[in-house]
Protein backbone atom coordinates (compact mmCIF):
# COMPACT_ATOMS: atom_id res chain seq x y z
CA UNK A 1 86.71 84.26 83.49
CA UNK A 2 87.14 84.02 79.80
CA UNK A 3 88.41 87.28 78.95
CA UNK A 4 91.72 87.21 80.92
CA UNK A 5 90.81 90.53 82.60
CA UNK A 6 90.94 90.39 86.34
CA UNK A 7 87.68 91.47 88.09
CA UNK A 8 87.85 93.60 90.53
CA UNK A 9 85.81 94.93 93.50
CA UNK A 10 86.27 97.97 95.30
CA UNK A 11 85.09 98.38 99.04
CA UNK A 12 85.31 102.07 99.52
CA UNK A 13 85.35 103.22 96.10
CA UNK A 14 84.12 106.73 97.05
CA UNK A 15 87.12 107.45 99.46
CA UNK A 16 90.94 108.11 98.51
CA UNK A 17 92.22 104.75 97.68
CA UNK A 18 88.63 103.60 96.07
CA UNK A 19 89.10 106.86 93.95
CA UNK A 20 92.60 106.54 92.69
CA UNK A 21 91.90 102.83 91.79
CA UNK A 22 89.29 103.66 89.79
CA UNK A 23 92.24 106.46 87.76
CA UNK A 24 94.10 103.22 87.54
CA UNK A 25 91.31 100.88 86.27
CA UNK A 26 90.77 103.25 83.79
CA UNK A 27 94.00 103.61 82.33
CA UNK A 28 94.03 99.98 82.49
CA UNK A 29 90.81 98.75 80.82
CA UNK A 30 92.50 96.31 79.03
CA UNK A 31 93.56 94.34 82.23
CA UNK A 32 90.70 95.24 85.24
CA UNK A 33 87.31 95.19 84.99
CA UNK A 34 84.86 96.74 87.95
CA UNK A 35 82.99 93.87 89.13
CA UNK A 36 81.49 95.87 92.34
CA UNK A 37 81.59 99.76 93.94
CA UNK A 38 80.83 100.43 97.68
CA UNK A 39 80.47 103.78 99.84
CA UNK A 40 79.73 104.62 103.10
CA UNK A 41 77.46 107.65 102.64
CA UNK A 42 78.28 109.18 99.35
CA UNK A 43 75.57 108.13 96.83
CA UNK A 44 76.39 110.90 94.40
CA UNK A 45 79.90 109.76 93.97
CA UNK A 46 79.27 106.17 93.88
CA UNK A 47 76.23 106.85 91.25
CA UNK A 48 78.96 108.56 89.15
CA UNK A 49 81.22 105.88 89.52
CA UNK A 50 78.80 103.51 88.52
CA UNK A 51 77.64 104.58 85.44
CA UNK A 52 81.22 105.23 84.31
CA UNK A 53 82.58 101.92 84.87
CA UNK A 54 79.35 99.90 85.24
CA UNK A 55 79.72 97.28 87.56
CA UNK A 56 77.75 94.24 88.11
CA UNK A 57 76.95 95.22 91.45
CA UNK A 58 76.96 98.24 93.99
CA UNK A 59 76.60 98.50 97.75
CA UNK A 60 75.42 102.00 99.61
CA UNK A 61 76.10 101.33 103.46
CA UNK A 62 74.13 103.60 104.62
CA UNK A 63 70.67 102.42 104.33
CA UNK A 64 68.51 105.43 103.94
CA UNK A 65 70.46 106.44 100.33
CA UNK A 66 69.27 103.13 98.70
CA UNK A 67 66.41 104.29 96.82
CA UNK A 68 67.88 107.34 95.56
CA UNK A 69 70.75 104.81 94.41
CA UNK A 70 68.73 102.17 93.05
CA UNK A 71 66.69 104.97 90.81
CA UNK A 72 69.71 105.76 89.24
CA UNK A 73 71.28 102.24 88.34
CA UNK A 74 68.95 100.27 88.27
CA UNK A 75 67.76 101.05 84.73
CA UNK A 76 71.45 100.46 83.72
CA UNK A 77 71.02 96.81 84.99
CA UNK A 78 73.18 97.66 87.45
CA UNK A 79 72.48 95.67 91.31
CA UNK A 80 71.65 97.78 94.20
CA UNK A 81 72.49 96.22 97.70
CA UNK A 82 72.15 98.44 100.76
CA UNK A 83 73.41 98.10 104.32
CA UNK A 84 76.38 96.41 106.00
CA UNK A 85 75.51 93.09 105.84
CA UNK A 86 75.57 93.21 101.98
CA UNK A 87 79.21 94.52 102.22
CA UNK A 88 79.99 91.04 103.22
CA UNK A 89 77.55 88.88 101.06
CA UNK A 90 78.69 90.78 97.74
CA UNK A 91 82.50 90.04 98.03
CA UNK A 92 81.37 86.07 97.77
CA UNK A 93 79.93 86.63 94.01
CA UNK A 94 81.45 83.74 91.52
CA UNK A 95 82.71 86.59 89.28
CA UNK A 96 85.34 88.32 91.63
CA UNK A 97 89.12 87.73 91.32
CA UNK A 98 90.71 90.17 93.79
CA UNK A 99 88.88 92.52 96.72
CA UNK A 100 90.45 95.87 97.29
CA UNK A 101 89.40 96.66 100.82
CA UNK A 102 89.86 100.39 100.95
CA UNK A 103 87.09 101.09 103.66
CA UNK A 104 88.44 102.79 107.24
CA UNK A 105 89.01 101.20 109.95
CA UNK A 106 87.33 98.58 111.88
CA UNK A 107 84.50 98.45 109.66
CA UNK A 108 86.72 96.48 106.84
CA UNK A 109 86.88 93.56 109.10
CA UNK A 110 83.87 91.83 108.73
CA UNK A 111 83.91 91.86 104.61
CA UNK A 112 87.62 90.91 104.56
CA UNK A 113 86.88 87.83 106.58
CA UNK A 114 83.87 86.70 104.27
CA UNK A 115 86.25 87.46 100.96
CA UNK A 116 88.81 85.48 102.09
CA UNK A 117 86.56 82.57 103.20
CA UNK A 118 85.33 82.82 99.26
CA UNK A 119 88.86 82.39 98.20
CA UNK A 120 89.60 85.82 96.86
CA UNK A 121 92.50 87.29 96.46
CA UNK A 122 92.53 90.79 98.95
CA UNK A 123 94.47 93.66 98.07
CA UNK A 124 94.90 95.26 101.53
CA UNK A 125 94.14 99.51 101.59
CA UNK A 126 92.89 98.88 105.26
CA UNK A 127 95.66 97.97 107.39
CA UNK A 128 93.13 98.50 110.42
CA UNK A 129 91.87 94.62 109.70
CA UNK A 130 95.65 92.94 110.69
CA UNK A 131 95.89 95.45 113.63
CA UNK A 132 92.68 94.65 115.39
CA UNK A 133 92.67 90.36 113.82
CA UNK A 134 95.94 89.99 112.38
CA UNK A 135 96.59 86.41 114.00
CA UNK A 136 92.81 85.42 112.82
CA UNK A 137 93.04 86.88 109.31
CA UNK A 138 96.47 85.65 108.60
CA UNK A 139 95.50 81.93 109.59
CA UNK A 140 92.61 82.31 107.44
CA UNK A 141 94.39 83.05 104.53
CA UNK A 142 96.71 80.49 104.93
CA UNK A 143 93.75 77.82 104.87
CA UNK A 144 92.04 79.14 101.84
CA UNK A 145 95.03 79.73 99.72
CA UNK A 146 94.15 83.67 99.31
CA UNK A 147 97.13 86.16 98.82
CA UNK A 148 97.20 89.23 100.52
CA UNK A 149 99.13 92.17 98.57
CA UNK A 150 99.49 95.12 100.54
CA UNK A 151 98.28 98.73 99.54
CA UNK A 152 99.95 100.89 102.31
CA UNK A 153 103.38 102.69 100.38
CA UNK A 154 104.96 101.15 103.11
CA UNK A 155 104.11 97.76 103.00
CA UNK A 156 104.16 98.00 99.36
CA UNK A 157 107.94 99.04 99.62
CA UNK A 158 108.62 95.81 101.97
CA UNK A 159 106.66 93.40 99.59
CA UNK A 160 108.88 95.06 96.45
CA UNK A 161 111.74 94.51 98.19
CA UNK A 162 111.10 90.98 99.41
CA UNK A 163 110.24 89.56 95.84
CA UNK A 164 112.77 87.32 94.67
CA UNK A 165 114.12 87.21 98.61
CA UNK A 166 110.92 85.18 99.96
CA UNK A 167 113.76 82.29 101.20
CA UNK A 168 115.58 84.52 103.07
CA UNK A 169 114.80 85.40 106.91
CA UNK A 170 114.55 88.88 107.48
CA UNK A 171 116.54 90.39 109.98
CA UNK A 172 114.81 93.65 110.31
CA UNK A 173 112.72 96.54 108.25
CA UNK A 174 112.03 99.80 108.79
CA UNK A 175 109.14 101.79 108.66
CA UNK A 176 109.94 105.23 107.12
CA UNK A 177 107.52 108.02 108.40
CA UNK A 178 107.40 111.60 106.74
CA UNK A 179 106.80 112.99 110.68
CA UNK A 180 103.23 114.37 109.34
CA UNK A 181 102.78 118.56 109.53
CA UNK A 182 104.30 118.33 113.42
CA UNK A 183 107.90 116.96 113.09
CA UNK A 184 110.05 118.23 115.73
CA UNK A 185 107.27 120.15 117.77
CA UNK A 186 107.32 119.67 121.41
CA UNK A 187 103.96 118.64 123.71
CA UNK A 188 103.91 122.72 125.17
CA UNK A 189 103.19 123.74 121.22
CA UNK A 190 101.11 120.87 120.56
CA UNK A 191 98.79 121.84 123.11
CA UNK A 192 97.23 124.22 120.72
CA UNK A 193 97.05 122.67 117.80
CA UNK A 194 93.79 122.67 115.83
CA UNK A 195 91.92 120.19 113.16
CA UNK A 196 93.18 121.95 110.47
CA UNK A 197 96.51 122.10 111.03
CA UNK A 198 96.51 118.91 111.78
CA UNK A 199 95.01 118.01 108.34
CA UNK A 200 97.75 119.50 106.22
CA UNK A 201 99.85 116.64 105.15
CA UNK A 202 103.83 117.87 104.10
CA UNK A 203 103.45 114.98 101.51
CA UNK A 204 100.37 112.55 100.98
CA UNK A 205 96.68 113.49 99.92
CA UNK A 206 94.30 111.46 101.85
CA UNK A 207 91.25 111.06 103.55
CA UNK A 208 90.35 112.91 107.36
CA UNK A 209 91.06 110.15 109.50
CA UNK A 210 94.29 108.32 108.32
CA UNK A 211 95.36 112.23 107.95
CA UNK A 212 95.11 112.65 111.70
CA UNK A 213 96.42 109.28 112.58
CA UNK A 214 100.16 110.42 110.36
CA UNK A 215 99.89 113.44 112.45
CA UNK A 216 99.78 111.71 115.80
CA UNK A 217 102.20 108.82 114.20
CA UNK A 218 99.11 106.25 115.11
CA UNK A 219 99.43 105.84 111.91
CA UNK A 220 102.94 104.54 112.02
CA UNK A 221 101.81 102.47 114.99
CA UNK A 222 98.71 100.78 113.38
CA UNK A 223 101.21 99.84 110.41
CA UNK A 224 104.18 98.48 112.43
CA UNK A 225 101.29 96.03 113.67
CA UNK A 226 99.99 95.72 109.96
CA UNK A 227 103.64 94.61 108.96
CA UNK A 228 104.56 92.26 111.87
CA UNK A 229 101.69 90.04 110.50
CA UNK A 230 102.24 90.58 106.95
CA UNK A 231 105.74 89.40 106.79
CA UNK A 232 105.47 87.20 109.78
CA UNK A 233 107.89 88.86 112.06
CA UNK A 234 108.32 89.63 115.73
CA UNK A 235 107.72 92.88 117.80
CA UNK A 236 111.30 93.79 117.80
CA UNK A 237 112.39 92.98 114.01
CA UNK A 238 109.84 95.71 113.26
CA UNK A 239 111.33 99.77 113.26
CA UNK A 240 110.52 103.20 112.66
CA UNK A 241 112.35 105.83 111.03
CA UNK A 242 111.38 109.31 110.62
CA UNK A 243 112.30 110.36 106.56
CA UNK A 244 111.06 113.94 106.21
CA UNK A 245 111.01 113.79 101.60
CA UNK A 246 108.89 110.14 101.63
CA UNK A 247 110.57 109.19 98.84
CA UNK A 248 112.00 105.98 100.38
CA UNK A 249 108.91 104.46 101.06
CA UNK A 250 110.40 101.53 103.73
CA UNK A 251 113.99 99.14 103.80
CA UNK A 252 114.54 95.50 104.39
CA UNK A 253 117.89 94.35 105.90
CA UNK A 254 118.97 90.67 105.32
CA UNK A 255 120.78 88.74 107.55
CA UNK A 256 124.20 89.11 105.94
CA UNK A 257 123.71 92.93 106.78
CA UNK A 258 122.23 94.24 103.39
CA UNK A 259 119.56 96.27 103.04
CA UNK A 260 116.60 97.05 100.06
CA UNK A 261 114.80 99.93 99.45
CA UNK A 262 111.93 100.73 97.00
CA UNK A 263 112.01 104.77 96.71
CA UNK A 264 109.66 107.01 94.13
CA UNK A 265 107.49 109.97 94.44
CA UNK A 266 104.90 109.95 96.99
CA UNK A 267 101.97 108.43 94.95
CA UNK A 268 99.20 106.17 95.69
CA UNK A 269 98.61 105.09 92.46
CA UNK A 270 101.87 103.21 92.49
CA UNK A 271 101.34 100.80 95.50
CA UNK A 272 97.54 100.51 94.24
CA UNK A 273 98.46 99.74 90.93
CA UNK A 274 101.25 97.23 91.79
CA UNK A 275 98.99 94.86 94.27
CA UNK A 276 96.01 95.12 91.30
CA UNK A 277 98.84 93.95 88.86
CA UNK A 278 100.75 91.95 91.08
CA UNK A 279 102.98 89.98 89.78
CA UNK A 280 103.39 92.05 86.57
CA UNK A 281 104.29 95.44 86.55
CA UNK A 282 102.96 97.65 84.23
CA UNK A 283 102.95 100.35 82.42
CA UNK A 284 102.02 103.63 83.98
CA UNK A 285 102.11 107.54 83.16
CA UNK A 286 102.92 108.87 86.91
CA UNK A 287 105.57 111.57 87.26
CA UNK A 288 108.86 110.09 87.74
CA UNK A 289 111.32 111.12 90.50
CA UNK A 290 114.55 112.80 89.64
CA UNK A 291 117.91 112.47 91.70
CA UNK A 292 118.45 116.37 91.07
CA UNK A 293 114.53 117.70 92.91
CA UNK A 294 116.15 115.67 95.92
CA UNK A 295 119.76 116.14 96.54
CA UNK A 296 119.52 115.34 100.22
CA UNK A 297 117.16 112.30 101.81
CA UNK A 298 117.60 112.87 106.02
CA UNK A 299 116.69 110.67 108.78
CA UNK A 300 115.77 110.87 112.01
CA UNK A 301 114.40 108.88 115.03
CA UNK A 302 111.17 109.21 115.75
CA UNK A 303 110.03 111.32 119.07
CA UNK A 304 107.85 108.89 121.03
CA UNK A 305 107.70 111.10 124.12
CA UNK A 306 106.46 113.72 122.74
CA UNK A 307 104.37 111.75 120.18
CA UNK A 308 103.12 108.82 122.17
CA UNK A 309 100.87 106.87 120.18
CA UNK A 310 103.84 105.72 118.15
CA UNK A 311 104.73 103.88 121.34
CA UNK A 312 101.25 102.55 122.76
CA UNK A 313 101.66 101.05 119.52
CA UNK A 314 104.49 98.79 120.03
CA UNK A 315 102.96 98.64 123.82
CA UNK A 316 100.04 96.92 122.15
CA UNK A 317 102.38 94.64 119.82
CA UNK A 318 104.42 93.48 122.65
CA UNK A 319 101.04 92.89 124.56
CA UNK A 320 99.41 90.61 122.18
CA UNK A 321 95.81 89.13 122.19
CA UNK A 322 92.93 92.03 122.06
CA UNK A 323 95.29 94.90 123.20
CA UNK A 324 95.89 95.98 119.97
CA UNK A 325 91.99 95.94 118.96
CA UNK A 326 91.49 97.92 122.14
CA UNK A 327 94.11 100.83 120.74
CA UNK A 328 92.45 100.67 117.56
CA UNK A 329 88.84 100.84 118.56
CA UNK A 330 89.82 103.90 121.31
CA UNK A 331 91.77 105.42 118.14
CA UNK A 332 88.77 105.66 116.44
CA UNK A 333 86.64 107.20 118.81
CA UNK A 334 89.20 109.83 120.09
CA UNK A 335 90.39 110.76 116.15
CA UNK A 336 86.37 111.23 115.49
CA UNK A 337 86.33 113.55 118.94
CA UNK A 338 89.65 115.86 118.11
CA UNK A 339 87.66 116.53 114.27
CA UNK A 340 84.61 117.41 115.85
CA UNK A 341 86.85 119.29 118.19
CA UNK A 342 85.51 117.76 121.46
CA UNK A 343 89.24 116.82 122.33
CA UNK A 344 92.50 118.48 122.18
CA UNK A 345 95.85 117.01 120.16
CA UNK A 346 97.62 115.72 123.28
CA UNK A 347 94.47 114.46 124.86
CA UNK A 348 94.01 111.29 122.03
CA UNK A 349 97.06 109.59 123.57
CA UNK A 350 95.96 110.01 127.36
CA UNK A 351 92.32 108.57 126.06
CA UNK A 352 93.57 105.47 124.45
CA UNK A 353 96.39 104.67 127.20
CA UNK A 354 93.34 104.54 129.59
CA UNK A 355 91.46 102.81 127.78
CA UNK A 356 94.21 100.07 127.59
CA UNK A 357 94.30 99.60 131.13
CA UNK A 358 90.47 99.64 131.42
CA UNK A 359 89.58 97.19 128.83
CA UNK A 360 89.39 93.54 129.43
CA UNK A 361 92.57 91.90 128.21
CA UNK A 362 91.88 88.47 126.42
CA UNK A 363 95.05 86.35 125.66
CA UNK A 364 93.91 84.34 122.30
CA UNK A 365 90.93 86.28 120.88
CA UNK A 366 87.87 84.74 118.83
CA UNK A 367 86.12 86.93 116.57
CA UNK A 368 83.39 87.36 118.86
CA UNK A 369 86.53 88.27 121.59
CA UNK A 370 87.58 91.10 119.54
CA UNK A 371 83.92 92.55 118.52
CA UNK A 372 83.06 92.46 122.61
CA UNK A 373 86.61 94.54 122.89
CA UNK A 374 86.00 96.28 119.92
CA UNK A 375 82.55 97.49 121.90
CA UNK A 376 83.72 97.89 125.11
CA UNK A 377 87.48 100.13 124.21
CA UNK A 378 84.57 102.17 122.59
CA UNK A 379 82.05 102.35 125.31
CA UNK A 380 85.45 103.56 127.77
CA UNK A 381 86.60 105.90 125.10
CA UNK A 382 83.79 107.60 125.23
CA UNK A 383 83.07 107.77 128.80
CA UNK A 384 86.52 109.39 129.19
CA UNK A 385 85.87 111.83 126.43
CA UNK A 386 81.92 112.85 128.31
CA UNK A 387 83.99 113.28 131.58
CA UNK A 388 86.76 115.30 129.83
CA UNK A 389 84.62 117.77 128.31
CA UNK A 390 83.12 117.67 131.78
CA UNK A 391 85.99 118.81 133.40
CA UNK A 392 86.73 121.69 131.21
């Protein structure tokens, strides 16, 4: 690139980490440029988007939106793609530097895969691609030199803390979770719970289904497994602590016993904006946190009886090969059944356990392995769900 900008493409630019990179591209139009937009479904959004920061390119997944898309933009000489396929042909073009991969859940695999076999650098908003590949993706990165800078606050807090440390081991980190809107209920009150209580967040605004998953602390589990292959670490140098304020956003402890923490305000923006920088940091005009608004950070451990996803989690980590593509894929399904209320709270966790023990359990997984579990935990998941509402 000649003019020192880095170019930028956005997979999921119409969801809540696409649209708060997009507030920090545009504060920053002297260092990012938008090389490519994606969404899923929403063609108004992404039209918008796209004639405000006119990319070179723009993909509309779903496949019946493309000519209403391509009317729009393509007077602006702006490239319409359509369908999922393209998601992963796109991400290849000669002009890209980095790939944010803010899409949910499994469906980020596939595109991550092909930008990292172009050589581009990934900033990582979808921590579902290292739970259900992390061996696979990790390897791959290694043998095409690509960097992978982490989006998630957490992971963002461990990478902070480990710059300038990359030589020494780490003995531990820890997770911090806010508890989502349930902390300290008990399963008898959680019985009732409905969708929208379980979409207010305490802290964080974002999008239905990683809303649901901090609720049930499936969150927390998908990103102990996100962070055991990020920083290369085993099952049990990976821990959870419950920190009700989220202003600590995760610690590292050394071997000699000290510990680093990156703390702030709970804001995307920050995380987003530091793996798009990366390794500058730069200027920004988010509120800034003051000692006085906070005069007491608590901690807690985190209930994994009562909340049990938290530890099918780790069951999964300790497990290895497919299992933890299994708990992702059954995640999916169940989290899409409780919003559509076809499944109560508690009833997620009982889902994806069985699933677990019904899935086919493959010890070093290809990526044709983990698309046939991917299938099949689905297939299960939603068996169990038919027969539940059934039964009721």
């Amino acid at each position: 690139m000649t003019d020192n900008k880095k170019h930028i493409a956005i997979l999921g630019s119409t969801g809540s980490i696409g649209t708060q990179a997009l507030e920090v591209i545009a504060a920053n139009t002297d260092l990012f440029v938008v090389e490519v937009l994606s969404a899923n479904t929403n063609s108004a959004l992404l039209i918008q988007q796209a004639l405000t920061f006119k990319p070179n390119a723009v993909v509309i997944v779903d496949e019946s939106k493309y000519q209403e898309v391509f009317d729009a933009l393509s007077p602006k000489d702006i490239k319409v793609y359509a369908g999922k396929e393209s998601l992963s042909q796109v991400v290849e073009m000669d002009a890209i530097d980095m790939v944010l991969t803010a899409l949910v859940g499994y469906s980020g695999l596939k595109p991550t895969i092909s930008a990292i076999n172009a050589k581009k650098n990934i900033a990582l908003a979808n921590k579902e691609t290292l739970v259900v590949a992390g061996s696979l993706i990790t390897d791959l990165a290694k043998q095409n030199g690509v960097s992978i800078y982490p989006v998630d606050s957490e992971h963002s807090a461990i990478f902070q803390c480990l710059v300038g440390e990359f030589h020494n081991p780490i003995e531990k980190i820890y997770l911090t979770a806010s508890g989502g809107p349930f902390r300290g209920w008990k399963k008898e009150k959680l019985l009732k719970v409905t969708k929208e209580q379980a979409l207010k967040h305490p802290n964080w605004v974002m999008g239905a289904k990683i809303t649901i998953d901090s609720a049930s602390l499936m969150n927390k589990g998908l990103e102990v497994i996100e962070a055991k292959w990020l920083f290369g670490l085993k099952s049990e140098q990976v821990d959870v602590i419950v920190h009700p304020q989220s202003i600590i956003h995760s610690f590292v402890q050394f071997r000699d016993g000290s510990m680093k923490a990156q703390m702030g305000l709970p804001d995307m923006k920050l995380p987003i904006q530091y793996a798009l920088a990366y390794p500058q940091r730069i200027d920004s005009d988010f509120p800034r946190f003051d000692f006085m608004d906070y005069p007491n950070l608590t901690f807690e451990k985190a209930d994994t009886d009562t909340f049990r996803n938290l530890a099918l989690a780790y069951k999964a980590m300790h497990k290895g090969g497919n299992m933890a593509c299994v708990l992702n894929a059954a995640n999916e399904v169940v989290v899409d059944a409780f919003l559509k209320d076809k499944l109560g709270f508690l009833e997620m966790s009982e889902i994806i356990e069985n699933c677990m023990e019904k899935s086919t359990f493959v010890g070093n997984p290809t990526y044709d392995d983990l698309v046939s579990s991917d299938e099949e935990s689905r297939v299960i998941a939603n068996a169990l769900i038919k027969s539940n509402g059934n039964s009721n």
